[in-house]
Protein backbone atom coordinates (compact mmCIF):
# COMPACT_ATOMS: atom_id res chain seq x y z
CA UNK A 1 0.00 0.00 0.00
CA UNK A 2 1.02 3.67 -0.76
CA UNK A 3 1.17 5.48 1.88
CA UNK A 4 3.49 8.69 2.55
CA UNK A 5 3.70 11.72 5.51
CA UNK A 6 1.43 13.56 3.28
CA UNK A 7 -1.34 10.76 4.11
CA UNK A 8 -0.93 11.64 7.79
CA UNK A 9 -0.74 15.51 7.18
CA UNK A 10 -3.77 15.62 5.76
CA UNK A 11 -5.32 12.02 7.28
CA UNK A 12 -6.29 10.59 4.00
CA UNK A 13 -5.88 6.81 2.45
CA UNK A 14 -3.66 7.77 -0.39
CA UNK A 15 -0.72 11.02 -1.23
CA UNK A 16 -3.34 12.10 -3.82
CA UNK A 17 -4.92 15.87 -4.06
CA UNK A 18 -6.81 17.11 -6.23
CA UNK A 19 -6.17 20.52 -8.17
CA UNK A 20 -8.27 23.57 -7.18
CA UNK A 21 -9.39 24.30 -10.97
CA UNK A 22 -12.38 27.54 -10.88
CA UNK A 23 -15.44 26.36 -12.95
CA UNK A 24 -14.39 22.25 -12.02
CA UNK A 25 -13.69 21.63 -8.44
CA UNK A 26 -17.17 21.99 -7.00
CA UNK A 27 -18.82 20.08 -4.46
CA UNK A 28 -19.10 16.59 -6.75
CA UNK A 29 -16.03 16.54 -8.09
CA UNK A 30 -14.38 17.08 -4.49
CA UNK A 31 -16.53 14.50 -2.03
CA UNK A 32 -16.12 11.92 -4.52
CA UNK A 33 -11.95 12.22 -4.56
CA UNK A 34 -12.36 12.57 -0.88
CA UNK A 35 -14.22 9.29 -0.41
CA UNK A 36 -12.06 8.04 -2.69
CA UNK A 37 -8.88 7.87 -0.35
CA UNK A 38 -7.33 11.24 -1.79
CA UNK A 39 -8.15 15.24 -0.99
CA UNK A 40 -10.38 16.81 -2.53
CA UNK A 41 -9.94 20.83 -2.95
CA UNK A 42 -13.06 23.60 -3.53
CA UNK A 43 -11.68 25.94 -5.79
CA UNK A 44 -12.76 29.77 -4.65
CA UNK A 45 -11.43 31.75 -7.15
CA UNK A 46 -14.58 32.52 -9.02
CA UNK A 47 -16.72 32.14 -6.29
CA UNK A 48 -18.50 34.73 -3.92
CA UNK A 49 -18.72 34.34 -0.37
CA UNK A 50 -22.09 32.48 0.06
CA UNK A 51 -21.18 30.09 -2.85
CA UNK A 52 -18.03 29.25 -1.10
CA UNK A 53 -20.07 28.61 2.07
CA UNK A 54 -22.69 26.49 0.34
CA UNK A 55 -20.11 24.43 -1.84
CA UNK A 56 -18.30 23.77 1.58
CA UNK A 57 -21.29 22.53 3.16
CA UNK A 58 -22.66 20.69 0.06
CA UNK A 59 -19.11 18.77 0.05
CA UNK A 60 -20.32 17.87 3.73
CA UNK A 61 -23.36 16.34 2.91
CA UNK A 62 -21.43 13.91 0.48
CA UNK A 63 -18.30 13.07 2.26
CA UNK A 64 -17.35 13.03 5.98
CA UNK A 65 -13.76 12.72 4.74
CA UNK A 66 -11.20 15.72 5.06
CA UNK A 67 -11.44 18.47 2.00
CA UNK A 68 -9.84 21.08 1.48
CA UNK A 69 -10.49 24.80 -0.13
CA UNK A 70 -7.94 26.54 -2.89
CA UNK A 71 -7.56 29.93 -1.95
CA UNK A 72 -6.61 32.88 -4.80
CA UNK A 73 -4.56 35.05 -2.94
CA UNK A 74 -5.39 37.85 -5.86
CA UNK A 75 -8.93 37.55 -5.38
CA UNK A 76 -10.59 40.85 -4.15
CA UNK A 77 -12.60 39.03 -1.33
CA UNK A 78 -9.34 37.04 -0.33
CA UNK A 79 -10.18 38.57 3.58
CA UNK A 80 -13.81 37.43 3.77
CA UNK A 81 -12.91 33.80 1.35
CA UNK A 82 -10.41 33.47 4.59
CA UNK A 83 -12.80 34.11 7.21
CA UNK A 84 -15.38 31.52 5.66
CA UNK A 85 -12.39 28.62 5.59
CA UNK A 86 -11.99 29.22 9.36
CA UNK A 87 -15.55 30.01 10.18
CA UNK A 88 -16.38 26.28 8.18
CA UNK A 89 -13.48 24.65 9.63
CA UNK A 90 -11.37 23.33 6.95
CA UNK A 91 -8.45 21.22 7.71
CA UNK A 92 -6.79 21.97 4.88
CA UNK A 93 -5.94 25.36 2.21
CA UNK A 94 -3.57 25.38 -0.79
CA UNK A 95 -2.75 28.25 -2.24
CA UNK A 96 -2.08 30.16 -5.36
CA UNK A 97 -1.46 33.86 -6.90
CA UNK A 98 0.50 35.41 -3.98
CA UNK A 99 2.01 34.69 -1.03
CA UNK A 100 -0.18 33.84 1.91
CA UNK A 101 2.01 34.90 4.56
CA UNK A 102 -0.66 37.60 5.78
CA UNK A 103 -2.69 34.84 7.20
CA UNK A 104 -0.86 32.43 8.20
CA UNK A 105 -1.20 33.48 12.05
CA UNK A 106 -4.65 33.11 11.57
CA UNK A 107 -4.51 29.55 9.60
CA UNK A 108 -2.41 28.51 12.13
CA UNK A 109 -4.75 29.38 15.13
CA UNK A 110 -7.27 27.55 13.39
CA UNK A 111 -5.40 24.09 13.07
CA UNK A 112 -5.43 24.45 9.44
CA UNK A 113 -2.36 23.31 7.06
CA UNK A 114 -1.73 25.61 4.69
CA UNK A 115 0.16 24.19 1.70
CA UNK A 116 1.12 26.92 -1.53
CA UNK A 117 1.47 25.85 -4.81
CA UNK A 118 4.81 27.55 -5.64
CA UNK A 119 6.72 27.31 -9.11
CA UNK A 120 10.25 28.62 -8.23
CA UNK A 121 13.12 27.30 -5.69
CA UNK A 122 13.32 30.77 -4.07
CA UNK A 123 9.44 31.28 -3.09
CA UNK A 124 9.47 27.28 -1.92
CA UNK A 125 11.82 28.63 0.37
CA UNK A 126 10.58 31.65 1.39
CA UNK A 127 7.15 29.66 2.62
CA UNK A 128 9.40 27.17 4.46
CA UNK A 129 10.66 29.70 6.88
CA UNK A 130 6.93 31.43 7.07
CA UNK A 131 5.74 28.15 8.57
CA UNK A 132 3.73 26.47 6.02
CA UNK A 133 2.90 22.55 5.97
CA UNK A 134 3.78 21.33 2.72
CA UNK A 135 4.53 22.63 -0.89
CA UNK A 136 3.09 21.66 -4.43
CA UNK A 137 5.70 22.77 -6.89
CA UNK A 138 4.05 22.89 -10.19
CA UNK A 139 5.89 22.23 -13.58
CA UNK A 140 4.54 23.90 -16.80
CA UNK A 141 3.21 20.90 -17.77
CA UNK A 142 0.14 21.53 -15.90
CA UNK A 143 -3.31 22.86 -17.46
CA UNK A 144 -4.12 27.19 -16.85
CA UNK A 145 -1.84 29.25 -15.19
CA UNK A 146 1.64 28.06 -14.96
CA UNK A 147 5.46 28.63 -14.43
CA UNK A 148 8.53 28.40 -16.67
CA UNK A 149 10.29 25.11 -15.26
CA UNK A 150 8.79 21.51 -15.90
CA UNK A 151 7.72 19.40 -13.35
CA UNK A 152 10.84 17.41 -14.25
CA UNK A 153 13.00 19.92 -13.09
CA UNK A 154 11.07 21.86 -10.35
CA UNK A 155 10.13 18.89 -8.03
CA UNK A 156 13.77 17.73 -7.17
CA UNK A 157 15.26 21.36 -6.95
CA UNK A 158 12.39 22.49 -4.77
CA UNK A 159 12.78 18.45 -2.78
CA UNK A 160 16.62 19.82 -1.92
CA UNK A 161 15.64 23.30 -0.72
CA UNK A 162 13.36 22.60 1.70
CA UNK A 163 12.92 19.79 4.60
CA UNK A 164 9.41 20.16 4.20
CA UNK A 165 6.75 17.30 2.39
CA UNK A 166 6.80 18.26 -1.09
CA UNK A 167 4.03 17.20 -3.54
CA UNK A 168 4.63 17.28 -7.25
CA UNK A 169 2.21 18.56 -10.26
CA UNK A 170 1.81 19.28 -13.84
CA UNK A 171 1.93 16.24 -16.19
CA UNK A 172 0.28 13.55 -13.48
CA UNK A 173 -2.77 11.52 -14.40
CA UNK A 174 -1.69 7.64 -13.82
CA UNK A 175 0.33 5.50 -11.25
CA UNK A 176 3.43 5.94 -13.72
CA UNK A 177 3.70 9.32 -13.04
CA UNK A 178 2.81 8.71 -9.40
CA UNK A 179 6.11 6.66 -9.22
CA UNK A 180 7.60 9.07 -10.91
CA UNK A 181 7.15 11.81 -8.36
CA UNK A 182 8.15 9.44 -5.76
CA UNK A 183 11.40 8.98 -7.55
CA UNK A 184 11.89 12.84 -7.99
CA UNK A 185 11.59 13.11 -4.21
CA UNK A 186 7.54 14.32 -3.30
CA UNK A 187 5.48 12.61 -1.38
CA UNK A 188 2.46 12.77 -3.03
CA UNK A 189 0.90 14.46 -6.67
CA UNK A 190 -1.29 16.87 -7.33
CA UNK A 191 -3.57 15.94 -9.99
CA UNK A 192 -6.37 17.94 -12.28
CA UNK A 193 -7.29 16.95 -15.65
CA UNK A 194 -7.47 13.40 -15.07
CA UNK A 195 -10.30 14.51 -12.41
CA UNK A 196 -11.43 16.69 -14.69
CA UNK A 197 -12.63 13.85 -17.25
CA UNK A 198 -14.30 11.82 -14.16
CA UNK A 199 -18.17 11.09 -14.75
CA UNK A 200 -18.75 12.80 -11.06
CA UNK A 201 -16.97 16.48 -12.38
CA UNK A 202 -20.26 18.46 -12.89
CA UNK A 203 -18.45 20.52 -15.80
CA UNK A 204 -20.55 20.24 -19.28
CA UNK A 205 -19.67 17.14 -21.87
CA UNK A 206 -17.71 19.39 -24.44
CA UNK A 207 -15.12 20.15 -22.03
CA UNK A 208 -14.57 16.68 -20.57
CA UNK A 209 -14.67 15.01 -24.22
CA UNK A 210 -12.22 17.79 -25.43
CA UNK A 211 -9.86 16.63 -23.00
CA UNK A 212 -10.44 12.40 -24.22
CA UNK A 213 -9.93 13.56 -27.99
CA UNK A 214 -6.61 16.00 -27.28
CA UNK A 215 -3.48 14.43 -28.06
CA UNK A 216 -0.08 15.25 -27.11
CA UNK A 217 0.83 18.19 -28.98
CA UNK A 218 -3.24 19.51 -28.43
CA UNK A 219 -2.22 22.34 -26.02
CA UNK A 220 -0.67 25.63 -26.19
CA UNK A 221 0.10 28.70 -23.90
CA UNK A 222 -1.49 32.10 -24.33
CA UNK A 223 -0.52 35.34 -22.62
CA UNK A 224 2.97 35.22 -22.08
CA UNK A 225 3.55 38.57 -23.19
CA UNK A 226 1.81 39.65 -20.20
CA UNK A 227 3.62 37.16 -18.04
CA UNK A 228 1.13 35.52 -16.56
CA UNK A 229 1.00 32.52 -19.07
CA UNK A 230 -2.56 30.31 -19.31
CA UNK A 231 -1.85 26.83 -20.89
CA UNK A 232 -5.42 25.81 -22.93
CA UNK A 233 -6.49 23.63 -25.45
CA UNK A 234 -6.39 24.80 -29.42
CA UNK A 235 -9.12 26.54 -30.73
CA UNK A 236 -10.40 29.48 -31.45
CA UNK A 237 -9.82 31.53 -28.52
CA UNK A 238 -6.17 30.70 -28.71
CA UNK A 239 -5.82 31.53 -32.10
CA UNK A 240 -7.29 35.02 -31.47
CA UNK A 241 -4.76 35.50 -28.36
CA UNK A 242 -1.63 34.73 -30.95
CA UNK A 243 -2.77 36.93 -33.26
CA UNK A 244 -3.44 39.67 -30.80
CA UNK A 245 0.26 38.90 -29.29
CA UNK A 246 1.90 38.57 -33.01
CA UNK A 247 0.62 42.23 -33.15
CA UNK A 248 1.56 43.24 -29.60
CA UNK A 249 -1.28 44.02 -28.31
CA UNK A 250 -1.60 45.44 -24.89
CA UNK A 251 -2.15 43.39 -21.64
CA UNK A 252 -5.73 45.17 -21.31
CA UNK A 253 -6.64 44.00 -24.57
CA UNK A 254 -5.69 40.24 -23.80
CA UNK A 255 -6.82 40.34 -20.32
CA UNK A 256 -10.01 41.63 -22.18
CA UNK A 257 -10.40 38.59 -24.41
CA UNK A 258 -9.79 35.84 -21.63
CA UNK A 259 -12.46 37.14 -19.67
CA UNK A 260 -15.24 34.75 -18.74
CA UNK A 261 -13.29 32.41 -21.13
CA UNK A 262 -13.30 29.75 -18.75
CA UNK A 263 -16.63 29.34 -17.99
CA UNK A 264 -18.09 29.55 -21.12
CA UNK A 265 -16.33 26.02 -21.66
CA UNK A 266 -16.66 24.52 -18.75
CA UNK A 267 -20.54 25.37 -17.91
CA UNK A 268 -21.86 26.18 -20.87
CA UNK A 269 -19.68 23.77 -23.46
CA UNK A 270 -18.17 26.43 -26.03
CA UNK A 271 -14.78 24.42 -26.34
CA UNK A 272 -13.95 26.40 -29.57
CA UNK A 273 -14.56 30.24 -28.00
CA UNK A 274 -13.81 29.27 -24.62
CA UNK A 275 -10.53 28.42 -22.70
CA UNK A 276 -10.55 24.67 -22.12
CA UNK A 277 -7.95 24.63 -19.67
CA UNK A 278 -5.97 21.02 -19.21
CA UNK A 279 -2.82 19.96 -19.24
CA UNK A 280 -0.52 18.53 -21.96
CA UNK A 281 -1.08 14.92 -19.82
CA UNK A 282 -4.46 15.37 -21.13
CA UNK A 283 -3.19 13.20 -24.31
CA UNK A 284 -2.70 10.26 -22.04
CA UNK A 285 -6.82 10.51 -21.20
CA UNK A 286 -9.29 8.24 -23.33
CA UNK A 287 -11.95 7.70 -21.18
CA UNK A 288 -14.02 9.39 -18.45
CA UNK A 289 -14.16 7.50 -15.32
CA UNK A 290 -15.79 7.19 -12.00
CA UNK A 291 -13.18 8.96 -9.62
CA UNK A 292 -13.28 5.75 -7.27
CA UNK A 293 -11.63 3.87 -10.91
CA UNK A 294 -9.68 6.47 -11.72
CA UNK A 295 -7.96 6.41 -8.01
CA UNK A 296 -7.93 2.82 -7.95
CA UNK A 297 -6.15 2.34 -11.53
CA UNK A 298 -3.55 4.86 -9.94
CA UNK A 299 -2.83 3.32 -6.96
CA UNK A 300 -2.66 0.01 -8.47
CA UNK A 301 -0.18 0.92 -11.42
CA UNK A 302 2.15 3.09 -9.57
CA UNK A 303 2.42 -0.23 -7.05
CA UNK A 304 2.97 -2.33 -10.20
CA UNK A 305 5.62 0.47 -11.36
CA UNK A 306 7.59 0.66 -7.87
CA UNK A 307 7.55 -3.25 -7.88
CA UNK A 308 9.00 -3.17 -11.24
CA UNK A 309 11.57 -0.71 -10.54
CA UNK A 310 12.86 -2.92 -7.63
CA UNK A 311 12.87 -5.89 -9.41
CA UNK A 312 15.23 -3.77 -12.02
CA UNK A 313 17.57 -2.85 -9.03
CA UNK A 314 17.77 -6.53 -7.84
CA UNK A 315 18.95 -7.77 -11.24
């Protein structure tokens, strides 16, 4: 059996969380990874207060497993989002767009682990010494907003800088690249689009069969000119963003065209105006599954993959 510190962090089966993806992570999505022996995360960052507090609570009535909540540290109700994670007692907050140093005291007085998804060496380290649990370094593999360093290189670099649990992302949807992680030094993955294309994710049928047909080269990243880079699916959309970069536009004007982007695909099923955000894994993908399947297929093939490793060692 798989089992890692990060099960006892966070008191769940398996070293398995789920990304905090706006429009996907709701209250299905997240109970069912939960029950399933892994974390599932709320993501906040398009919600409003009371929607937070109802997802939350919805999540409650479906699993009495821990979950967590993905906080964007960007997001203009950041104070209140925080006072609703403490007020509902979540174990658990990962976080992203900032540093969450600010409330960390308060986090802390609450009993909840806060664990940052970070992207560079130097800000890995600078949440070490402000006391956080854990860190998810993310490699630009991953689907929407990402870094410059692969998960291939930003896992073991971030694994020597800190003495804290590290989990990996970007580029994760089987038990290969479970063991994988494991042999880059984390102690458990992140994972999104694979839960994305689960039959409990309540986003719309477009977005979950764009993922099954992409293939590996489907994906491509829009906005860097701004530098906040967005990795999506080809369509459309992301042909108007090049051609709006190609002519330089301005980061208004881009900013301007991504807006509500997002969930146009994933509520309403535009996949060719919208931003179908998944990673470049999502070529790996050819079938939506149950999230109890899709955890037990993991667990069972990165066991099959450690196995085989060792028997490669003892030869």
């Amino acid at each position: 059996m798989i089992h890692t510190e990060i099960c006892d962090l966070f008191n769940i089966k398996y070293p398995v969380i789920q990304g905090g993806m706006a429009w996907i992570s709701m209250h299905q999505l997240v109970a069912a990874v939960s029950n399933a022996g892994g974390l599932g995360i709320i993501a906040s960052g398009f919600m409003d207060i009371e929607l937070l507090r109802q997802e939350i609570r919805e999540t409650r009535k479906l699993t009495s497993m821990p979950f967590g909540v993905n906080l964007m540290l960007m997001s203009t109700a950041i104070e209140e989002m925080v006072k609703v994670v403490i007020e509902e007692k979540i174990p658990v907050v990962t976080t992203g767009a900032g540093n969450p140093g600010k409330y960390l005291s308060l986090f802390k007085q609450a009993g909840i682990k806060v664990v940052p998804v970070v992207a560079s060496v130097a800000l890995a380290r600078r949440m070490e010494k402000q006391g956080v649990d854990a860190i998810i370094a993310e490699g630009m593999e991953s689907g929407g907003h990402i870094g410059e360093s692969t998960t291939m290189t930003i896992v073991p670099q971030v694994v020597d800088a800190v003495k804290i649990p590290v989990i990996a992302a970007g580029g994760i949807a089987d038990g290969r690249g479970l063991a994988a992680a494991f042999a880059l030094g984390a102690r458990g993955v992140q994972i999104g689009t694979r839960f994305a294309a689960t039959s409990e994710c309540p986003i719309h049928d477009n977005f979950k069969n764009a993922i099954i047909k992409a293939d590996d080269r489907a994906t491509c990243i829009t906005g860097r000119s701004t530098g906040h880079p967005v990795r999506i699916i080809k369509n459309n959309l992301s042909r108007q963003f090049e051609k709006l970069e190609q002519e330089n536009a301005s980061a208004e004007a881009l900013e301007n065209l991504g807006k509500g982007r997002l969930r146009m695909a994933a509520r309403e099923g535009n996949v060719n105006e919208g931003s179908v955000m998944c990673g470049q894994i999502a070529g790996l993908i050819k079938e939506i599954l149950p999230v109890k399947d899709v955890m037990e297929k993991l667990i069972t093939e990165a066991e099959k993959t450690l196995d085989r490793i060792y028997k490669i060692k003892g030869q």
